[in-house]
N, C-alpha and C. Protein backbone atom coordinates (compact mmCIF):
# COMPACT_ATOMS: atom_id res chain seq x y z
N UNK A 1 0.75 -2.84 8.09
CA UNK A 1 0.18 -3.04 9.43
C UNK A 1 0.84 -2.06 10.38
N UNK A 2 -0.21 -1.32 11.10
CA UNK A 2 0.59 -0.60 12.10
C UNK A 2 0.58 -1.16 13.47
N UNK A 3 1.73 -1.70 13.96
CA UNK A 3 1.75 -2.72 15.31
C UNK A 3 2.44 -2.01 16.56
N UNK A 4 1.94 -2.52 17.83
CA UNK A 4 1.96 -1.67 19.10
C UNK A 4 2.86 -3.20 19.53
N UNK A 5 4.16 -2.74 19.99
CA UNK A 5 4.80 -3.96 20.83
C UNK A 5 5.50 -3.60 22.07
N UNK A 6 4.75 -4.58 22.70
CA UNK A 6 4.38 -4.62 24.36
C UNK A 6 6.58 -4.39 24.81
N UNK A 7 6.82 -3.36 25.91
CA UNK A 7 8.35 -3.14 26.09
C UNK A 7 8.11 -4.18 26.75
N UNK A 8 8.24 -4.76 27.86
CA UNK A 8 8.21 -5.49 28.70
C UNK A 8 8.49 -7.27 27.99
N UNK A 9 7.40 -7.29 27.06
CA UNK A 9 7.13 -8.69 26.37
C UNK A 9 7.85 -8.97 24.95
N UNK A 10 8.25 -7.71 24.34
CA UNK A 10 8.56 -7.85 22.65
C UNK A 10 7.58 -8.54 21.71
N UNK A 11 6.61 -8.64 22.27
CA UNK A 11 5.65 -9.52 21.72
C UNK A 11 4.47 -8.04 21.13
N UNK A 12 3.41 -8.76 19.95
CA UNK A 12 2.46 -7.81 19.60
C UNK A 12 1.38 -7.14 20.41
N UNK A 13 1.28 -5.96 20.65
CA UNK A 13 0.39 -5.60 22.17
C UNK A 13 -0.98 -5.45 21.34
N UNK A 14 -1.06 -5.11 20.01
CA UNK A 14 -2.54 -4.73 18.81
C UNK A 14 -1.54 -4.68 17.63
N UNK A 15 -2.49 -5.09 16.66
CA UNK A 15 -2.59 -4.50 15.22
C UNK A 15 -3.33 -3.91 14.26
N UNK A 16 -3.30 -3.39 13.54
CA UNK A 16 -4.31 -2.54 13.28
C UNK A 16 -4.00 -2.18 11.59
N UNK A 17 -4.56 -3.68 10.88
CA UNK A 17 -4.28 -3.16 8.68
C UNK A 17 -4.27 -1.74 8.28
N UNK A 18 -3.36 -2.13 7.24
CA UNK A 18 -3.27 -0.27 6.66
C UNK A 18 -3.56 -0.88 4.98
N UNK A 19 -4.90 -1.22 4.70
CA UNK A 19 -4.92 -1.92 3.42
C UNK A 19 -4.43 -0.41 2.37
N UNK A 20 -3.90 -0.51 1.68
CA UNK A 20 -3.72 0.28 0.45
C UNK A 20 -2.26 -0.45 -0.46
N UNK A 21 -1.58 0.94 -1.30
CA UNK A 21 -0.46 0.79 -1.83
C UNK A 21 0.65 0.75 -1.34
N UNK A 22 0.84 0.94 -0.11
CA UNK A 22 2.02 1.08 0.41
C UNK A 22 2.73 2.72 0.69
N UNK A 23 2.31 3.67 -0.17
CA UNK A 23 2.33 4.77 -0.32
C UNK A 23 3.26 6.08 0.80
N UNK A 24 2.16 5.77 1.62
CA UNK A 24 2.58 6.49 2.66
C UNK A 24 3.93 6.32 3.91
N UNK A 25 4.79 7.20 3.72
CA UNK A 25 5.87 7.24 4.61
C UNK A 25 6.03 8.19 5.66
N UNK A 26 4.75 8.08 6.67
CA UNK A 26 5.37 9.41 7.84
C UNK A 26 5.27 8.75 9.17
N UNK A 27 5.85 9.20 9.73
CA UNK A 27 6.21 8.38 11.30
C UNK A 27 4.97 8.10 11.80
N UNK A 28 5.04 7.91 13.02
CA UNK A 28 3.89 7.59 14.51
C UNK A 28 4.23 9.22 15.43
N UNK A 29 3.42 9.18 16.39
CA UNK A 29 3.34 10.27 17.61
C UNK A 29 2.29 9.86 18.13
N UNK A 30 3.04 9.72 19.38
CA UNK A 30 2.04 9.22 20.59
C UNK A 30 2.57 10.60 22.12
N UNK A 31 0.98 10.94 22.42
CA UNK A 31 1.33 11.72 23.13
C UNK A 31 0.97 11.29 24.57
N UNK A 32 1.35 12.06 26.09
CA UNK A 32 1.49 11.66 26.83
C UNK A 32 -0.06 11.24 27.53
N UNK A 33 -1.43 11.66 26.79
CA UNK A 33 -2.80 11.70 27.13
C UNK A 33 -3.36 9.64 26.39
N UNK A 34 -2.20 9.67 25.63
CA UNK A 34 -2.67 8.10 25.35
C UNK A 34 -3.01 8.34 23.99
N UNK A 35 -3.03 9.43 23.36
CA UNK A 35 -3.50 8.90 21.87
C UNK A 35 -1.97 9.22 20.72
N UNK A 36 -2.40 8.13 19.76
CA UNK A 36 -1.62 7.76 18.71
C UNK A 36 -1.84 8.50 17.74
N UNK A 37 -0.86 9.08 16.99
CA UNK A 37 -1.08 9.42 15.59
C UNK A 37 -0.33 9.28 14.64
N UNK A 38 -0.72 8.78 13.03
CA UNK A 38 -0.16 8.93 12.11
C UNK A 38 -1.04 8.96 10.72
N UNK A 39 -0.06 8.65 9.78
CA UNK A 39 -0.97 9.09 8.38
C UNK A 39 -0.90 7.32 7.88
N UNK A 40 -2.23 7.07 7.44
CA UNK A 40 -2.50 5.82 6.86
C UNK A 40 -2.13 6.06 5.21
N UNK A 41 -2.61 4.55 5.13
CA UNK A 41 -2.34 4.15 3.42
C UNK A 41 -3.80 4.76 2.35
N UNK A 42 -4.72 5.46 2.85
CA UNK A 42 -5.72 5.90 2.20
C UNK A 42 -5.60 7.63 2.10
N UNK A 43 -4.60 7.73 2.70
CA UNK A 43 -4.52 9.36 2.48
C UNK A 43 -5.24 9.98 3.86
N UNK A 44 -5.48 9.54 5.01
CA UNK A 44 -5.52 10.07 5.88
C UNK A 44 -4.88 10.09 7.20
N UNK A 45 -4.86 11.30 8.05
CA UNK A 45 -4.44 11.72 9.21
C UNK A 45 -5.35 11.12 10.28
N UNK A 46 -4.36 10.28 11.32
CA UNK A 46 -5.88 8.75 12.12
C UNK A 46 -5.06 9.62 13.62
N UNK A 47 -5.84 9.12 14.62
CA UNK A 47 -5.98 9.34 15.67
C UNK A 47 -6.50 7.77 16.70
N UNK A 48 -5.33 6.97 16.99
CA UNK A 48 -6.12 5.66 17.60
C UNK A 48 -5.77 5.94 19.38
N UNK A 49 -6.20 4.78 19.83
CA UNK A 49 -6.34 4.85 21.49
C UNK A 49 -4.93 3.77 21.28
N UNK A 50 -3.27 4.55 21.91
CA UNK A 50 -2.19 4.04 22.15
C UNK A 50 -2.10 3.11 23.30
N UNK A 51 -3.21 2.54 23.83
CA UNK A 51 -3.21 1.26 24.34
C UNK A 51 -3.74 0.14 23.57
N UNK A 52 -4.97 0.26 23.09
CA UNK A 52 -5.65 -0.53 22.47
C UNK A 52 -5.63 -0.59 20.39
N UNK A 53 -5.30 0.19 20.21
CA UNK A 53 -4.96 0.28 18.67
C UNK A 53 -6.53 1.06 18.29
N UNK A 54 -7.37 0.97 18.64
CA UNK A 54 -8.88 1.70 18.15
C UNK A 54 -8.60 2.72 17.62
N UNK A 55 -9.30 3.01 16.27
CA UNK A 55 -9.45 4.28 15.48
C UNK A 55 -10.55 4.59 16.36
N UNK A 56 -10.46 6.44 16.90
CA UNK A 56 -10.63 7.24 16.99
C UNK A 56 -11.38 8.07 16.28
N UNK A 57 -10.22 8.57 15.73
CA UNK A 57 -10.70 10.16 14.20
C UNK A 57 -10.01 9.50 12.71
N UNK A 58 -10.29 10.30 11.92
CA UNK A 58 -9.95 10.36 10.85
C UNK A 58 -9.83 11.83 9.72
N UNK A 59 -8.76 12.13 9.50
CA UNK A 59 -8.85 13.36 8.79
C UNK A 59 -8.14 12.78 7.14
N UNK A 60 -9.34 13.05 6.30
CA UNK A 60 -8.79 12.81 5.05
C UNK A 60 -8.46 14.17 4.07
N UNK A 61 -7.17 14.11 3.33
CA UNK A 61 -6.70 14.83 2.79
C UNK A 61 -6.39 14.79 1.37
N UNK A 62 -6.83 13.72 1.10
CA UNK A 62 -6.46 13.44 -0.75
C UNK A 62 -4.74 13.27 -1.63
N UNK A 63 -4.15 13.51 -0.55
CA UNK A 63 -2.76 13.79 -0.62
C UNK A 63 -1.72 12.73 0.15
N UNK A 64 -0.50 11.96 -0.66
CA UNK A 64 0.05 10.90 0.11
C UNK A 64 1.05 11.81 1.13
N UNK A 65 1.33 10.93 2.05
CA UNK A 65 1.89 11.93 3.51
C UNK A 65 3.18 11.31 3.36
N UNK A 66 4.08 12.33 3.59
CA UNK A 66 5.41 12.22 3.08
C UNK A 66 6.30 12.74 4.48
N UNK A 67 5.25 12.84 5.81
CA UNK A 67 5.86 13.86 6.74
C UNK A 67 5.45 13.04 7.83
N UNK A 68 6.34 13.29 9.08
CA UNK A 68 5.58 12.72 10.67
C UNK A 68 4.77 14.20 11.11
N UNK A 69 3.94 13.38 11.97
CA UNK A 69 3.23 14.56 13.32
C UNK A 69 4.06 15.16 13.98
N UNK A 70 3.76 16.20 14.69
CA UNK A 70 4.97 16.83 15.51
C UNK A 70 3.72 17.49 17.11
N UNK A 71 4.00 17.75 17.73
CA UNK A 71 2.48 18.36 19.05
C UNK A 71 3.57 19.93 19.07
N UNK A 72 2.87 20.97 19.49
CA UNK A 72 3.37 21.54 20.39
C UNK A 72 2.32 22.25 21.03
N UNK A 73 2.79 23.31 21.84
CA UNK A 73 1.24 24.19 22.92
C UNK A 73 1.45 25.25 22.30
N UNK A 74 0.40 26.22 22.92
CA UNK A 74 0.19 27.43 22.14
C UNK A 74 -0.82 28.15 22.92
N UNK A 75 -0.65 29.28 23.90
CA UNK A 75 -1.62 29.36 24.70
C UNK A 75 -2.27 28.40 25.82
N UNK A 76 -1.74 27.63 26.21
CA UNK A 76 -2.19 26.32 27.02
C UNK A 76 -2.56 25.48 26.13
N UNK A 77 -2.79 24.99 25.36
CA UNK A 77 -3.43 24.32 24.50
C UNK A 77 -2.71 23.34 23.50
N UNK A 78 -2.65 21.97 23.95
CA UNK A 78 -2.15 21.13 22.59
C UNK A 78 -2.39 20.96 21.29
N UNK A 79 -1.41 21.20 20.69
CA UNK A 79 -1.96 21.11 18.76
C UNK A 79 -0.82 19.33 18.36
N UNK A 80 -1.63 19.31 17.06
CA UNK A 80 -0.70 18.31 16.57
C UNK A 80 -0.89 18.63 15.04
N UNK A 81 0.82 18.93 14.87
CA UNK A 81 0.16 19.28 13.27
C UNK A 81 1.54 18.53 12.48
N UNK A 82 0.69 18.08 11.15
CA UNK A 82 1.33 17.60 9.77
C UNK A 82 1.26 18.20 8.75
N UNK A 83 2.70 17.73 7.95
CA UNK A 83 2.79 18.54 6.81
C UNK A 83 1.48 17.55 5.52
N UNK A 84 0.84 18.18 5.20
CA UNK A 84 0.18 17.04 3.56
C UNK A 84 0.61 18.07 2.26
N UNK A 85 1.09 17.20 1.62
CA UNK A 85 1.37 17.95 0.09
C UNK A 85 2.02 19.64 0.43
N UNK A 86 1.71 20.77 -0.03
CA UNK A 86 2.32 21.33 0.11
C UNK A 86 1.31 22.34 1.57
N UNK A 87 0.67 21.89 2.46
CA UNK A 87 0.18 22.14 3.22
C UNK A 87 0.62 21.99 5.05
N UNK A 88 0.55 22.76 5.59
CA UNK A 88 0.82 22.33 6.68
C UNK A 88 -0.78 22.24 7.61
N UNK A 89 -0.92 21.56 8.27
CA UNK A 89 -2.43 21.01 8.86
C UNK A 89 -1.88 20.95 10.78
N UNK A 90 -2.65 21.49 11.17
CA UNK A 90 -2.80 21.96 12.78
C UNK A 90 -4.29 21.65 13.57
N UNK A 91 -4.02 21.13 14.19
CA UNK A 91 -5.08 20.32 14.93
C UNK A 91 -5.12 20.69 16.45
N UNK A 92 -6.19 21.48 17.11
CA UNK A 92 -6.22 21.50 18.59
C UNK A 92 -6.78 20.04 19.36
N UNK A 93 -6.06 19.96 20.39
CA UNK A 93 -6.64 18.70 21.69
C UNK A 93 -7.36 19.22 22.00
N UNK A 94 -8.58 18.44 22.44
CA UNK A 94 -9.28 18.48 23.64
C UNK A 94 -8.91 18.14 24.55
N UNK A 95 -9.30 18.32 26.17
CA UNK A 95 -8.68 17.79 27.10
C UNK A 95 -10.21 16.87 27.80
C-alpha cells in the first residue's frame, strides 16, 4: 500500500493498493506542482495527484525498479527521471 499521512494529524490522508509481489524497492518524489511519483508492484513508473492519491499516468517498463525518481531542469523545463534495469528513463513536465 502506498499511504499519504496527514503532518498535522499522523493519521491516513489516502491509500492507494500496490497488488503484486512485493518486488519493487524505489522511493516516492513528490514535487512542488503537487504530483507524486514512484514505481509500483507491476513494473511501472505512476504519477498520482499528492493530495488525493489518484493515478494520473502510468509508464510501464517490464523491468522491477530497484531505483527512486530524482527531478531536475534543463533549459527551463522539469524532467523526472528513473533508473529501470539497466536504463535510465527521463520524463519532461508539463506546466
Amino acid at each position: 500500500i502506498l499511504r499519504a499521512i496527514g503532518v498535522k494529524t499522523g493519521k491516513p490522508a489516502w491509500e492507494l493498493p500496490q497488488p503484486g509481489p512485493g518486488a519493487a524497492r524505489g522511493g516516492t518524489l513528490v514535487t512542488a506542482s503537487g504530483l507524486l511519483f514512484f514505481c509500483d508492484d507491476q513494473d511501472r513508473f505512476v504519477a498520482v495527484d499528492a493530495a488525493s492519491g489518484k493515478p494520473l499516468w502510468y509508464f510501464g517498463t517490464n523491468s522491477v525498479w530497484r531505483a527512486s525518481p530524482m527531478t531536475y531542469e534543463f533549459d527551463g523545463q522539469q524532467h523526472v527521471a528513473i533508473s529501470s534495469g539497466s536504463n535510465i528513463i527521463a520524463f519532461g513536465l508539463v506546466r
